[in-house]
Each structure stands twice: as structure tokens, then as C-alpha cells.
N, C-alpha and C. Protein backbone atom coordinates (compact mmCIF):
# COMPACT_ATOMS: atom_id res chain seq x y z
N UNK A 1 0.82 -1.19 0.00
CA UNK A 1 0.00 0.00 0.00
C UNK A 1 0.87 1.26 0.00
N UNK A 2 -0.07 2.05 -0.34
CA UNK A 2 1.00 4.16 -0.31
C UNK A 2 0.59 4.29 0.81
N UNK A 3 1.05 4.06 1.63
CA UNK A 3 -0.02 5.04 2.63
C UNK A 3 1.11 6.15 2.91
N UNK A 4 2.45 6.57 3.01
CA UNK A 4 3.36 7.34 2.96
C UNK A 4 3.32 8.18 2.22
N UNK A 5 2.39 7.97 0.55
CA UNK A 5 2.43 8.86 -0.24
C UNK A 5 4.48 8.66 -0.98
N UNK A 6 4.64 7.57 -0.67
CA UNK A 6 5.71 7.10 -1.75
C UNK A 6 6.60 7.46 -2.91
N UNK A 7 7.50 7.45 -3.16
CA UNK A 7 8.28 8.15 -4.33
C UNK A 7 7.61 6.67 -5.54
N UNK A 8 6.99 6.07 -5.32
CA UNK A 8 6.86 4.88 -6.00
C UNK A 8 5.70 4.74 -7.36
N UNK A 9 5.40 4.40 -7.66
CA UNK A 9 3.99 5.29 -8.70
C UNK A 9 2.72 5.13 -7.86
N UNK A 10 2.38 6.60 -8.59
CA UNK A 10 1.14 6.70 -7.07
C UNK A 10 1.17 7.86 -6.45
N UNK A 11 2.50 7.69 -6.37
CA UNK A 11 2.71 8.37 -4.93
C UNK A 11 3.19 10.17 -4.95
N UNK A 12 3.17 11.04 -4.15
CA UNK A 12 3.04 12.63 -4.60
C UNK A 12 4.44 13.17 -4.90
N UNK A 13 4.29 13.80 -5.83
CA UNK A 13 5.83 14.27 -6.19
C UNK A 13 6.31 15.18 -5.60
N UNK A 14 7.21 14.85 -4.88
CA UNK A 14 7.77 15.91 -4.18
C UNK A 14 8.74 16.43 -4.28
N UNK A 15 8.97 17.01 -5.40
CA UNK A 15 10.33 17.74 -5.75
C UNK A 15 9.01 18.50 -6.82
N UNK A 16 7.72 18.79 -6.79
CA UNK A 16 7.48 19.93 -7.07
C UNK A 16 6.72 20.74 -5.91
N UNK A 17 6.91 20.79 -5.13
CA UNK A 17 6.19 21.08 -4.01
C UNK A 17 6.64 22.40 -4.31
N UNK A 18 8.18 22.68 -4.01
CA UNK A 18 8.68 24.06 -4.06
C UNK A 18 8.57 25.05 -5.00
N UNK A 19 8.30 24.36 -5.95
CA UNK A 19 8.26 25.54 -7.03
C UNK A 19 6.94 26.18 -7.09
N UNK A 20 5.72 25.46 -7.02
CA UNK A 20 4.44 25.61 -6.87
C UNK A 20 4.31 26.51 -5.63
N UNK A 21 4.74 26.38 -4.52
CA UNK A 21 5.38 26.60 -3.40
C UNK A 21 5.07 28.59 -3.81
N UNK A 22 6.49 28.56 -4.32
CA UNK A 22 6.67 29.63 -4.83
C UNK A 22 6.00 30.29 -5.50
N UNK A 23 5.25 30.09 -6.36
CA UNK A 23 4.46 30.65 -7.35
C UNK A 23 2.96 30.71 -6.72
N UNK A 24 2.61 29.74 -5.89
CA UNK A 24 1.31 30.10 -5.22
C UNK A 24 1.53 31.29 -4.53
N UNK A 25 3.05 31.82 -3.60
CA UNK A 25 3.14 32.51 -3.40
C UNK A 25 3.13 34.02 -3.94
N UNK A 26 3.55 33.60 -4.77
CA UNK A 26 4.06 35.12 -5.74
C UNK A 26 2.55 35.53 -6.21
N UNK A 27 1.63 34.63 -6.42
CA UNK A 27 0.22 34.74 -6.93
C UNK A 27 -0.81 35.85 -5.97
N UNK A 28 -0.50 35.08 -4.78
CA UNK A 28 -1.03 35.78 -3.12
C UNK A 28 -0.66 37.05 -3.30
N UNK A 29 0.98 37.30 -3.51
CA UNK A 29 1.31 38.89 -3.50
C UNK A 29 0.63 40.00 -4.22
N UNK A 30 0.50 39.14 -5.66
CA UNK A 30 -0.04 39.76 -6.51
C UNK A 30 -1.44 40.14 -6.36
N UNK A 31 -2.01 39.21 -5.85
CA UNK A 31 -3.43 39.74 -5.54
C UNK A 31 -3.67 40.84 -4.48
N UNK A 32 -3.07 40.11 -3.56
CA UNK A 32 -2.85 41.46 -2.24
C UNK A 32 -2.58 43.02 -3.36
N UNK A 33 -1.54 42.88 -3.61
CA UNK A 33 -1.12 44.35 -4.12
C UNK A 33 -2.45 44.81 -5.29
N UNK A 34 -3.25 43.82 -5.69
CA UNK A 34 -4.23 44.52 -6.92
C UNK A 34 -5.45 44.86 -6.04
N UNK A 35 -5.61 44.47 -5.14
CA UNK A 35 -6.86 44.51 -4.16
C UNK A 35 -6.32 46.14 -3.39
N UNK A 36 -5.28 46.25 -3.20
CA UNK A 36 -4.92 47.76 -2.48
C UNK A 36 -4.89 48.24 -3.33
N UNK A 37 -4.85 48.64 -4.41
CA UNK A 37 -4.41 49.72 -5.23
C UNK A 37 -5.73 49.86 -6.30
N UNK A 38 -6.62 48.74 -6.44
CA UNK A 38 -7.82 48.85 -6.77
C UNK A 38 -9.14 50.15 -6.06
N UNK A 39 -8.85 49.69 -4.76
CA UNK A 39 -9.59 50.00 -3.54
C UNK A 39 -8.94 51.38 -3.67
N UNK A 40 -7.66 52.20 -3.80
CA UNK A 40 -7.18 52.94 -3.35
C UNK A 40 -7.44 54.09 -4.65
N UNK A 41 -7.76 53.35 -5.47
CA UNK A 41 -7.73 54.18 -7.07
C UNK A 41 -8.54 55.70 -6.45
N UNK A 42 -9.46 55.30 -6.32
CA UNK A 42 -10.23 56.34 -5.83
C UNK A 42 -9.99 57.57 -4.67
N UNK A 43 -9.43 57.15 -3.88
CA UNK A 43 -9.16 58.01 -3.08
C UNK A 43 -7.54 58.89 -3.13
N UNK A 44 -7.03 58.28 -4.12
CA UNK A 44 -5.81 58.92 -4.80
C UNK A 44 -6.21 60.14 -5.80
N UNK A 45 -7.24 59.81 -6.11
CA UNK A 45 -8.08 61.05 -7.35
C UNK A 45 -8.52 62.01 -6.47
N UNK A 46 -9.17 61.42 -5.32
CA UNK A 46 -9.84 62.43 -4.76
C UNK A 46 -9.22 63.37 -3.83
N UNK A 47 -7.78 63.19 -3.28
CA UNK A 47 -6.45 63.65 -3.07
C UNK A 47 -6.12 64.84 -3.95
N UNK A 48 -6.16 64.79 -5.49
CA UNK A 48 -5.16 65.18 -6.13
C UNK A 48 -6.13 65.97 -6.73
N UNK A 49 -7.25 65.75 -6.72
CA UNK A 49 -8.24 66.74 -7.12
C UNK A 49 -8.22 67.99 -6.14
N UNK A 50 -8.41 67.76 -4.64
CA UNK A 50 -8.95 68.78 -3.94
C UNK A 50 -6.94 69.76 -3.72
N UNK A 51 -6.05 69.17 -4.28
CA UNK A 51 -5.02 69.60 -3.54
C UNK A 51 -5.03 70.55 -5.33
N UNK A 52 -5.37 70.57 -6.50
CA UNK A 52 -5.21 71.07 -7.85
C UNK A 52 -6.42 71.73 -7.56
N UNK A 53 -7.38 71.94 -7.05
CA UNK A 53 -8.80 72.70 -6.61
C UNK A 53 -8.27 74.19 -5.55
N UNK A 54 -7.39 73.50 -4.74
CA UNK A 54 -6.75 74.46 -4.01
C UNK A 54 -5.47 75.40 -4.28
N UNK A 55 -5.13 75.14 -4.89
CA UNK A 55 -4.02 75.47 -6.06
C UNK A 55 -4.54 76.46 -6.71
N UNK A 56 -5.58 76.26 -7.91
CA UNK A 56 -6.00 77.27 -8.57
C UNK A 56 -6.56 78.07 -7.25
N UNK A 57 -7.07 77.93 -6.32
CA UNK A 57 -7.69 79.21 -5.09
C UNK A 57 -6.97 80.21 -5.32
N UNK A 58 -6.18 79.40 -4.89
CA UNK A 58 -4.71 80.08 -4.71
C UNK A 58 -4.22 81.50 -5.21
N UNK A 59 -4.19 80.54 -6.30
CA UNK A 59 -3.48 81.53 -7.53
C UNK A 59 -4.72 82.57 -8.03
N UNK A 60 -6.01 82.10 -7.97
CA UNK A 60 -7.02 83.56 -8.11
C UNK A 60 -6.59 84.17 -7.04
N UNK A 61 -6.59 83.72 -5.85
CA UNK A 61 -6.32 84.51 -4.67
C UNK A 61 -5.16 85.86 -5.18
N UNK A 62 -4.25 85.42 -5.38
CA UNK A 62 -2.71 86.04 -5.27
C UNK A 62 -3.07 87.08 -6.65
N UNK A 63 -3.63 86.62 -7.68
CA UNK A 63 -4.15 87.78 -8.81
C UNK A 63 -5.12 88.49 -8.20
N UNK A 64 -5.80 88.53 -7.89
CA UNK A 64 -6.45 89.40 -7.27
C UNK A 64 -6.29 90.42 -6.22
N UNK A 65 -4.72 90.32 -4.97
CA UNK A 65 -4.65 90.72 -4.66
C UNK A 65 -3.32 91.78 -5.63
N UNK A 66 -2.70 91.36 -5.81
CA UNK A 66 -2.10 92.13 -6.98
C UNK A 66 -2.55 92.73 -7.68
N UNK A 67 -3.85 92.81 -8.47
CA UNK A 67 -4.51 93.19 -9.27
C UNK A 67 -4.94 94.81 -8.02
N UNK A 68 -5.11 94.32 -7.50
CA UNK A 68 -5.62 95.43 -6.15
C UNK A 68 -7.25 95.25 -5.99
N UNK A 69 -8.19 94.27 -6.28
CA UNK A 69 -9.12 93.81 -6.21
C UNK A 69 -9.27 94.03 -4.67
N UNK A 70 -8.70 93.23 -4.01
CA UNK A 70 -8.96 92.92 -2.29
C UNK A 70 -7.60 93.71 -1.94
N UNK A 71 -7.70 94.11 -0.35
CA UNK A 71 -6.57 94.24 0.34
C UNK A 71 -6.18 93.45 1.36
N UNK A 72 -4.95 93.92 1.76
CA UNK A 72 -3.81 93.05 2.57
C UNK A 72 -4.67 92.17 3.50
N UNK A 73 -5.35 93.01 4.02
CA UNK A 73 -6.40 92.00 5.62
C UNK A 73 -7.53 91.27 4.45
N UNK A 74 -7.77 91.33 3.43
CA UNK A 74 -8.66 90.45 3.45
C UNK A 74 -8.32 89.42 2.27
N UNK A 75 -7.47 89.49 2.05
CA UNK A 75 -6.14 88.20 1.12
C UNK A 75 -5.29 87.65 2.47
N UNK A 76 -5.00 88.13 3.81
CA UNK A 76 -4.87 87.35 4.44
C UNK A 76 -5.86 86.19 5.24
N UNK A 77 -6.65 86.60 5.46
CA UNK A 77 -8.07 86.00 6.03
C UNK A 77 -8.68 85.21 5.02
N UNK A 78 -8.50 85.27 3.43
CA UNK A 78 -8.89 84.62 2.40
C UNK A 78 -7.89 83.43 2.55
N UNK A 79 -6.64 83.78 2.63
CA UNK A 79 -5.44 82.80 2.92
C UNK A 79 -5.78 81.73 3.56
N UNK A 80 -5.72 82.45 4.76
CA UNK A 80 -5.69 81.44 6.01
C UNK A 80 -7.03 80.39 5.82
N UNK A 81 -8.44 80.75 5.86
CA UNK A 81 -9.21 80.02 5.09
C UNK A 81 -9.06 78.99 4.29
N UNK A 82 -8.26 78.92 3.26
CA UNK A 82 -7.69 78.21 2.25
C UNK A 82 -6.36 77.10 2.87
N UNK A 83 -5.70 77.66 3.84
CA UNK A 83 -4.27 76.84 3.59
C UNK A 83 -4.24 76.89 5.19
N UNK A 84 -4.85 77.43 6.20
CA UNK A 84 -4.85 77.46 7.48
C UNK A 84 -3.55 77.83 7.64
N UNK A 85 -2.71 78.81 7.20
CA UNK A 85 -1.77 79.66 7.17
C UNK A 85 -1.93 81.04 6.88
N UNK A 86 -1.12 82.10 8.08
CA UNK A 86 -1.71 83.08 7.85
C UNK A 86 -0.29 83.58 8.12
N UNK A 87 0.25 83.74 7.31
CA UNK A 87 1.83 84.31 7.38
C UNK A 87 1.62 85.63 5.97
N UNK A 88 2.28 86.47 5.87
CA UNK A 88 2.25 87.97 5.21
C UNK A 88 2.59 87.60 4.06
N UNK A 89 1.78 87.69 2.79
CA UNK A 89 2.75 87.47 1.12
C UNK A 89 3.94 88.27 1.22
N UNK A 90 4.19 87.70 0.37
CA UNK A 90 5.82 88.32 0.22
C UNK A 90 5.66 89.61 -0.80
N UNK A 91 6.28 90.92 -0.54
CA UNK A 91 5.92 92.05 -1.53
C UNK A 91 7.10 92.50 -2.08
């Protein structure tokens, strides 16, 4: 009888264990890493949107005060609003 599971016919080959081994592994990784970055797609957009949303503020902000539209106190208070920084533009 196999009951050992035998090098004999029949019996499980075991000199592929490792390679399979390996590659079941490498398979796992791969999935792991497509399942995070799937999941994550979205909230990477929604990152890069509000930080390019704030950006242009920005930059209306800073034309406008140049332009002489608004003054100093209220391009700073527009600032700080925007970037929760309230440090003096540079003139």
C-alpha cells in the first residue's frame, strides 16, 4: 500500500512542491497588491483633485490681490481660510 504517499507510482511528487510553493506565493502577492491599489484608485483622485482645486484658489487669490481687487487684511483671512496659514505674502 502508499499510505506514505511514496516516491513509488502513485505516490506525490515531491520535488514539485517548491516551485508551486513559490508561485502560489508570488500569486497571493499579486493579488494582495491589486486589491490595495484597486480600492485605493479612488481616493488617490480624490487627493489630487482637492489639492489642484486648491491650487487654482490660490493663484485667483494672489491675482487678485495684486490686481488690487482685495486688500492686505482680506487676502490674508482669504489665505488662512484656504491653507490654514496666515503668514504675510511676500511684496
Amino acid at each position: 500500500m502508499w499510505y506514505d504517499y511514496g516516491y513509488g507510482m502513485g505516490g506525490h511528487p515531491h520535488f514539485m512542491h517548491g516551485p508551486f510553493s513559490i508561485i502560489g506565493a508570488l500569486l497571493l502577492i499579486a493579488l494582495v497588491v491589486f486589491a490595495v491599489r484597486f480600492f485605493m484608485k479612488g481616493k488617490h483622485k480624490h487627493i489630487c483633485q482637492s489639492r489642484k482645486s486648491n491650487s487654482e484658489s490660490m493663484n485667483l487669490l494672489e491675482t487678485r490681490y495684486v490686481q488690487g481687487e482685495i486688500d492686505r487684511d482680506e487676502f490674508l483671512k482669504k489665505k488662512e481660510d484656504l491653507t490654514g496659514d496666515n503668514t504675510a505674502p511676500a511684496t
